[in-house]
Protein backbone atom coordinates (compact mmCIF):
# COMPACT_ATOMS: atom_id res chain seq x y z
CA UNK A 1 0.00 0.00 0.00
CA UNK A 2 1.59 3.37 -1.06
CA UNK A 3 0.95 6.85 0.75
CA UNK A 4 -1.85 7.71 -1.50
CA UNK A 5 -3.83 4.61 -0.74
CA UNK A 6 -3.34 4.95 3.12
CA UNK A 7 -4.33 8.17 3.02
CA UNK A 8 -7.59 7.60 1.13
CA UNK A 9 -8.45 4.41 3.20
CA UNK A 10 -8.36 6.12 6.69
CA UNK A 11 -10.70 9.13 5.53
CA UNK A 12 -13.14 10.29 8.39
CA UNK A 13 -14.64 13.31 8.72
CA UNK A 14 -14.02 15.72 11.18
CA UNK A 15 -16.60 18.43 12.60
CA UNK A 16 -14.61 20.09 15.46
CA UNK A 17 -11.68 22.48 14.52
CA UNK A 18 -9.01 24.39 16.56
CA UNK A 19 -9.37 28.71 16.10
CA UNK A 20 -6.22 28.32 13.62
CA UNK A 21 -6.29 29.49 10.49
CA UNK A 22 -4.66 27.68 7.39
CA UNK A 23 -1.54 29.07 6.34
CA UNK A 24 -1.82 30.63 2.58
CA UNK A 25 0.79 28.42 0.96
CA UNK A 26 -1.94 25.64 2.63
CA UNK A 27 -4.90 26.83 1.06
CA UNK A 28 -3.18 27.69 -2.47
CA UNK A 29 -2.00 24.04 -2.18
CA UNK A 30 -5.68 23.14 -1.93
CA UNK A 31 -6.85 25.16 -4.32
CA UNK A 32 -4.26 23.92 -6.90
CA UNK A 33 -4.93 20.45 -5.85
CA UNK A 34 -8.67 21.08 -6.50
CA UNK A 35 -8.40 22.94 -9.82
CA UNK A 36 -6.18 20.05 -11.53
CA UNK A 37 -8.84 17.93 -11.09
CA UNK A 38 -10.52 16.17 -14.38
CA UNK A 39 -13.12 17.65 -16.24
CA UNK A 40 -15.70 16.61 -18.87
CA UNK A 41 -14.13 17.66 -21.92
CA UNK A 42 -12.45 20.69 -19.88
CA UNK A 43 -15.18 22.60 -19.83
CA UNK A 44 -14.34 22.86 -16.22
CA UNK A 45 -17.80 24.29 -15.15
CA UNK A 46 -17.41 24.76 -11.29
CA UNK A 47 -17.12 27.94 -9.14
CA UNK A 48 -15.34 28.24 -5.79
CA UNK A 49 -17.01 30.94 -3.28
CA UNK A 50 -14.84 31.50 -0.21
CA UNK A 51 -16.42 32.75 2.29
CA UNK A 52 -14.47 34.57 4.55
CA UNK A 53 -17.10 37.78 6.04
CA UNK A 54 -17.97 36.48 9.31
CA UNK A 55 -21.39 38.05 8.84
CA UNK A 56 -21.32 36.00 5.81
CA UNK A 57 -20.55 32.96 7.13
CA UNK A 58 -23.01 33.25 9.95
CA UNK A 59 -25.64 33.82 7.51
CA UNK A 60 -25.00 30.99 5.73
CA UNK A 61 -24.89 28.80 8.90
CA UNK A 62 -28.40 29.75 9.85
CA UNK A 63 -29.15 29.02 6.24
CA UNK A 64 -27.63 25.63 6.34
CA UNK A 65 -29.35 23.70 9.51
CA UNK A 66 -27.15 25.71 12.20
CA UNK A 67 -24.06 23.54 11.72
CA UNK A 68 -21.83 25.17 13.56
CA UNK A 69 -18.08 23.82 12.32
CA UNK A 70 -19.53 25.98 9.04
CA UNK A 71 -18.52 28.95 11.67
CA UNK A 72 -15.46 27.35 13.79
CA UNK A 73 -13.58 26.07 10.88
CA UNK A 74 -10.67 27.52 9.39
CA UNK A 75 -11.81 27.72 5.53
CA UNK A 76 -15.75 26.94 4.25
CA UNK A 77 -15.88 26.71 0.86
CA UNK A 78 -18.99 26.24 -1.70
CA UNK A 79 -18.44 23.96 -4.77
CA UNK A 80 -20.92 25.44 -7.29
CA UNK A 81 -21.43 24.28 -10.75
CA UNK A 82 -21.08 26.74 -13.12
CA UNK A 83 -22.49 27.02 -16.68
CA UNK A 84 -22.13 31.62 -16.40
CA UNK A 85 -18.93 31.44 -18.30
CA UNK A 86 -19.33 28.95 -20.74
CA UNK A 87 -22.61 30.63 -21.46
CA UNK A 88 -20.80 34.01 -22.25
CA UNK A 89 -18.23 32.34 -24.43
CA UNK A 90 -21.04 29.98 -26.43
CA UNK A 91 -24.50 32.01 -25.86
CA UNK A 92 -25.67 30.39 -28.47
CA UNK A 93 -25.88 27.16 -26.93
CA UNK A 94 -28.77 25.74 -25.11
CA UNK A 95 -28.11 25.05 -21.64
CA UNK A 96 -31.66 23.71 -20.49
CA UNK A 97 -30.48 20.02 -21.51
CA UNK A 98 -30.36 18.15 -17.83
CA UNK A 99 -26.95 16.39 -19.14
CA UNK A 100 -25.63 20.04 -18.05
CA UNK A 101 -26.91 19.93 -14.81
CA UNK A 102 -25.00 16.31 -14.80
CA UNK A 103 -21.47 17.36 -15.73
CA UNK A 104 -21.55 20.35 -13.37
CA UNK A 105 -22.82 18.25 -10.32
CA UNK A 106 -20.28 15.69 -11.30
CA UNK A 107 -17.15 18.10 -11.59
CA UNK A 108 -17.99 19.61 -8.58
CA UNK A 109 -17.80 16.60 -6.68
CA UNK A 110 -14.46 15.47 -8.37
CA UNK A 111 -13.26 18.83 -7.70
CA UNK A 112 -14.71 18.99 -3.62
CA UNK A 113 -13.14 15.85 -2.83
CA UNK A 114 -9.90 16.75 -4.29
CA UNK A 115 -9.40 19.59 -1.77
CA UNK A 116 -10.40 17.18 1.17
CA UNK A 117 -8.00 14.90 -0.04
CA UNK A 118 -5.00 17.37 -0.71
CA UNK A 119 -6.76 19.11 2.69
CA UNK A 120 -5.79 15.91 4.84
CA UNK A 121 -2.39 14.68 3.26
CA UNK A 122 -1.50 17.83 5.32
CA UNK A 123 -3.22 16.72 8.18
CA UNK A 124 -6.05 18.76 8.26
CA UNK A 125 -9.83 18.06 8.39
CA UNK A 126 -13.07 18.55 7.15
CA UNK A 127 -16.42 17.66 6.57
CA UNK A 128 -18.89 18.11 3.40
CA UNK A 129 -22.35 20.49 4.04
CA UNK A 130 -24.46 19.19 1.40
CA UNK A 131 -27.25 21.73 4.02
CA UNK A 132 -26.47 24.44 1.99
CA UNK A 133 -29.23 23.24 -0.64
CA UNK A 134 -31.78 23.39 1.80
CA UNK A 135 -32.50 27.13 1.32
CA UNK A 136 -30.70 27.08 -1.93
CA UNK A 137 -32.64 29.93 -3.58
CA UNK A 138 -32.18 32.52 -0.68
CA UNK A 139 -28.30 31.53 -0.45
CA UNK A 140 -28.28 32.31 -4.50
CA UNK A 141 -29.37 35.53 -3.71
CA UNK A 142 -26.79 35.77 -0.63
CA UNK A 143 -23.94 34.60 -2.97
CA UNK A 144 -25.30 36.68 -5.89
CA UNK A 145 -25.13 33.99 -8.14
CA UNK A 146 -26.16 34.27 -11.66
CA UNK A 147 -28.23 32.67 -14.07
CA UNK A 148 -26.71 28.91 -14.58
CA UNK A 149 -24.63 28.95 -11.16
CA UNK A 150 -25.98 26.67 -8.66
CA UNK A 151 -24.42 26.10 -5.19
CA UNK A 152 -23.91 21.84 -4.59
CA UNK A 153 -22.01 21.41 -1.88
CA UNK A 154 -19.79 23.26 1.16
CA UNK A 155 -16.66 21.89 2.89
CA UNK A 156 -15.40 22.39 5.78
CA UNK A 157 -11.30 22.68 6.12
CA UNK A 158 -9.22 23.44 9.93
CA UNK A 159 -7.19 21.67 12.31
CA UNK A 160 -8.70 19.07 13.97
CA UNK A 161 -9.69 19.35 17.88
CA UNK A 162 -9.84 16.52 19.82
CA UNK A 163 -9.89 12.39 19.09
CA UNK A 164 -10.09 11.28 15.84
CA UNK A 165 -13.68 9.98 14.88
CA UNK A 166 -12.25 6.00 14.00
CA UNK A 167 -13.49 5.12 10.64
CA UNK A 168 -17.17 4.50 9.97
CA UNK A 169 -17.70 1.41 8.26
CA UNK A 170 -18.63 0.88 4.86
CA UNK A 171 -20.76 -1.55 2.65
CA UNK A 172 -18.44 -4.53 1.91
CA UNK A 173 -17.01 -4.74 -1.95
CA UNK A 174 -19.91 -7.68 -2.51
CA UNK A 175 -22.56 -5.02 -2.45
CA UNK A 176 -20.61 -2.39 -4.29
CA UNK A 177 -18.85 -3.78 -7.00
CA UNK A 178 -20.34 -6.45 -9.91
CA UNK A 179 -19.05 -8.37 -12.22
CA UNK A 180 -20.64 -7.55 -15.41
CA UNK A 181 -23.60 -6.88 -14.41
CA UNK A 182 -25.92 -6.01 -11.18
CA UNK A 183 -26.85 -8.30 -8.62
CA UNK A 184 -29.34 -7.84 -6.25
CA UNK A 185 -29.42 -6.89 -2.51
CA UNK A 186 -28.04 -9.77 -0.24
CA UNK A 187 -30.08 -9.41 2.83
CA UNK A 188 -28.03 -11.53 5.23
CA UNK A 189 -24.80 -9.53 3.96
CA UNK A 190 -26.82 -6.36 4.74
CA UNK A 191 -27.51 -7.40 8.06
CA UNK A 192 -24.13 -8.23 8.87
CA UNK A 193 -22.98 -4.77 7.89
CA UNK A 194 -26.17 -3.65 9.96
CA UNK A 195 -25.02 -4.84 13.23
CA UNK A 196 -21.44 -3.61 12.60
CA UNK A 197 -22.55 -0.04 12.46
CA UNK A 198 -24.80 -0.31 15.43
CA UNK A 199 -21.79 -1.34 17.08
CA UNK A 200 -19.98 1.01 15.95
CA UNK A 201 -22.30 3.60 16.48
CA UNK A 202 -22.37 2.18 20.72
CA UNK A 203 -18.35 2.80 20.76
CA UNK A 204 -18.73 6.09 19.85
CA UNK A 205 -18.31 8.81 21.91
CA UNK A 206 -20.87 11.67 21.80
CA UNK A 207 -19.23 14.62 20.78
CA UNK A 208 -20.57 18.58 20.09
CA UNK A 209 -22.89 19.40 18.21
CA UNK A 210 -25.06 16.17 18.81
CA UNK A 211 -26.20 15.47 22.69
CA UNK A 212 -27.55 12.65 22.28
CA UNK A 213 -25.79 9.24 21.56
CA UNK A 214 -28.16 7.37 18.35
CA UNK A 215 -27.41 3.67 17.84
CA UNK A 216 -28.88 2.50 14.79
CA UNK A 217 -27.90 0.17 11.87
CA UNK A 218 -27.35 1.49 8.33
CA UNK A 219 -31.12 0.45 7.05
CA UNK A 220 -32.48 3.06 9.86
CA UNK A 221 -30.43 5.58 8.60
CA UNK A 222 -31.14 5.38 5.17
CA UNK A 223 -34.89 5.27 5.52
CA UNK A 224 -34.53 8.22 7.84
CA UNK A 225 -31.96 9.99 5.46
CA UNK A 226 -33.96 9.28 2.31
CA UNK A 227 -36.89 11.32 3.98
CA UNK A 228 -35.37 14.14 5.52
CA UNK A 229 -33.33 14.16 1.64
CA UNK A 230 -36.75 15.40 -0.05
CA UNK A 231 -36.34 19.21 -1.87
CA UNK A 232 -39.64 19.37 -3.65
CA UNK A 233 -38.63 22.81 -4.73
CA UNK A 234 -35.69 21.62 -6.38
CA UNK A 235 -37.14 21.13 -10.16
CA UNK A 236 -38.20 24.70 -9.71
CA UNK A 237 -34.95 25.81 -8.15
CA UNK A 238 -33.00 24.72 -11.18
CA UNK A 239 -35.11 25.70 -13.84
CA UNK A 240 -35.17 29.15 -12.84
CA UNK A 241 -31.08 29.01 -12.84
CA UNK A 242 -31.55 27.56 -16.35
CA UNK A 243 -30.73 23.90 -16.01
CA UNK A 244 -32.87 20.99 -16.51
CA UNK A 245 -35.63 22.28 -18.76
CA UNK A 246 -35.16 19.24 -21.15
């Protein structure tokens, strides 16, 4: 196992940060890290905002379920696909195809997880606030983003405080990877994995923000997740920003 590998395999995030700020040769690193990552076709559609206006940042907290590491960390940054200058060069082209919604969501993610990654090869933290879609169209108008700019997804970046989380566990390779083609769910695998995140879930310590220790197995959570996930005002969202019209 090289470096890269290690480094990848013992990901966890982290939601409690020390008051110091990240040097700037850190965060250009980041940045740089980020910004070589693949795009479709280099059309390199995302946006970076940085928010650094404490006002700002507060305001986008409040906006984003009151998480407050979006306030205590170091950096918060928001991934945002970004069709605004590809539309300037090419206004010609029609935008309102969904398969540009696709390769902006897509980049961004490519592009958010390469500044984590770059982010904790320096031994750093962070943790992803996919919140900040659930008042999307009032934080457009707080970021004063144009037409075919949408914000996806924040991040978190500081120095750690406190004990490493321990890794969460994840679904086992025979219910993530097929050969050839898809096989269907294998209950007594699932309930295997089930019981190892209850337990691991009973280890773990309760830390700030949360108060209350929740032991539950990973088919709880997604029920519960897959709920609290619905944005009916998302088709509406993205239409008015121009995407997914066709």
């Amino acid at each position: 196992m090289n470096t890269t590998i290690e480094l990848l395999s013992n990901h966890t995030t982290i939601r409690s940060f020390t008051n110091q700020p990240l040097t700037e040769e850190q965060r250009e690193a980041i940045f740089k890290a980020a910004n070589q990552t693949s795009s479709f076709s280099l059309l390199q559609a995302v946006s970076i905002i940085r928010i650094t206006d404490p006002d700002l940042r507060k305001k986008v907290m409040e906006l984003s379920a009151n998480q407050p590491y979006i306030e205590e960390a170091a950096e918060f940054w928001i991934f945002c696909a970004d069709f605004n200058r590809n539309h300037q060069i090419a206004p010609n082209v029609d935008l309102e195809y969904i398969e540009y919604l696709l390769i902006g969501t897509f980049d961004a993610g490519l592009m958010a997880q390469n500044a984590l990654t770059a982010a904790e090869s320096m031994g750093l933290g962070g943790v992803y606030i996919g919140g900040v879609r659930l008042h999307i169209t009032e934080l457009t108008e707080v970021l004063h983003l144009p037409k075919h700019v949408i914000p996806l997804v924040g991040l978190c970046i500081g120095h750690p405080a406190g004990e490493n989380p321990g890794l969460k566990p994840r679904l086992p390779q025979s219910m993530v990877m097929f050969d050839n083609q898809y096989q269907p769910l294998d209950e007594e695998t699932l309930a295997t994995y089930d019981q190892q995140m209850r337990e691991y879930y009973r280890e773990r310590p309760v830390k700030a923000p949360f108060t209350v220790k929740k032991v539950k197995g990973w088919k709880d959570h997604i029920e519960d997740h897959l709920e609290r996930s619905k944005l009916p005002f998302m088709l509406e969202y993205l239409n008015k920003q121009g995407f997914a019209k066709k």
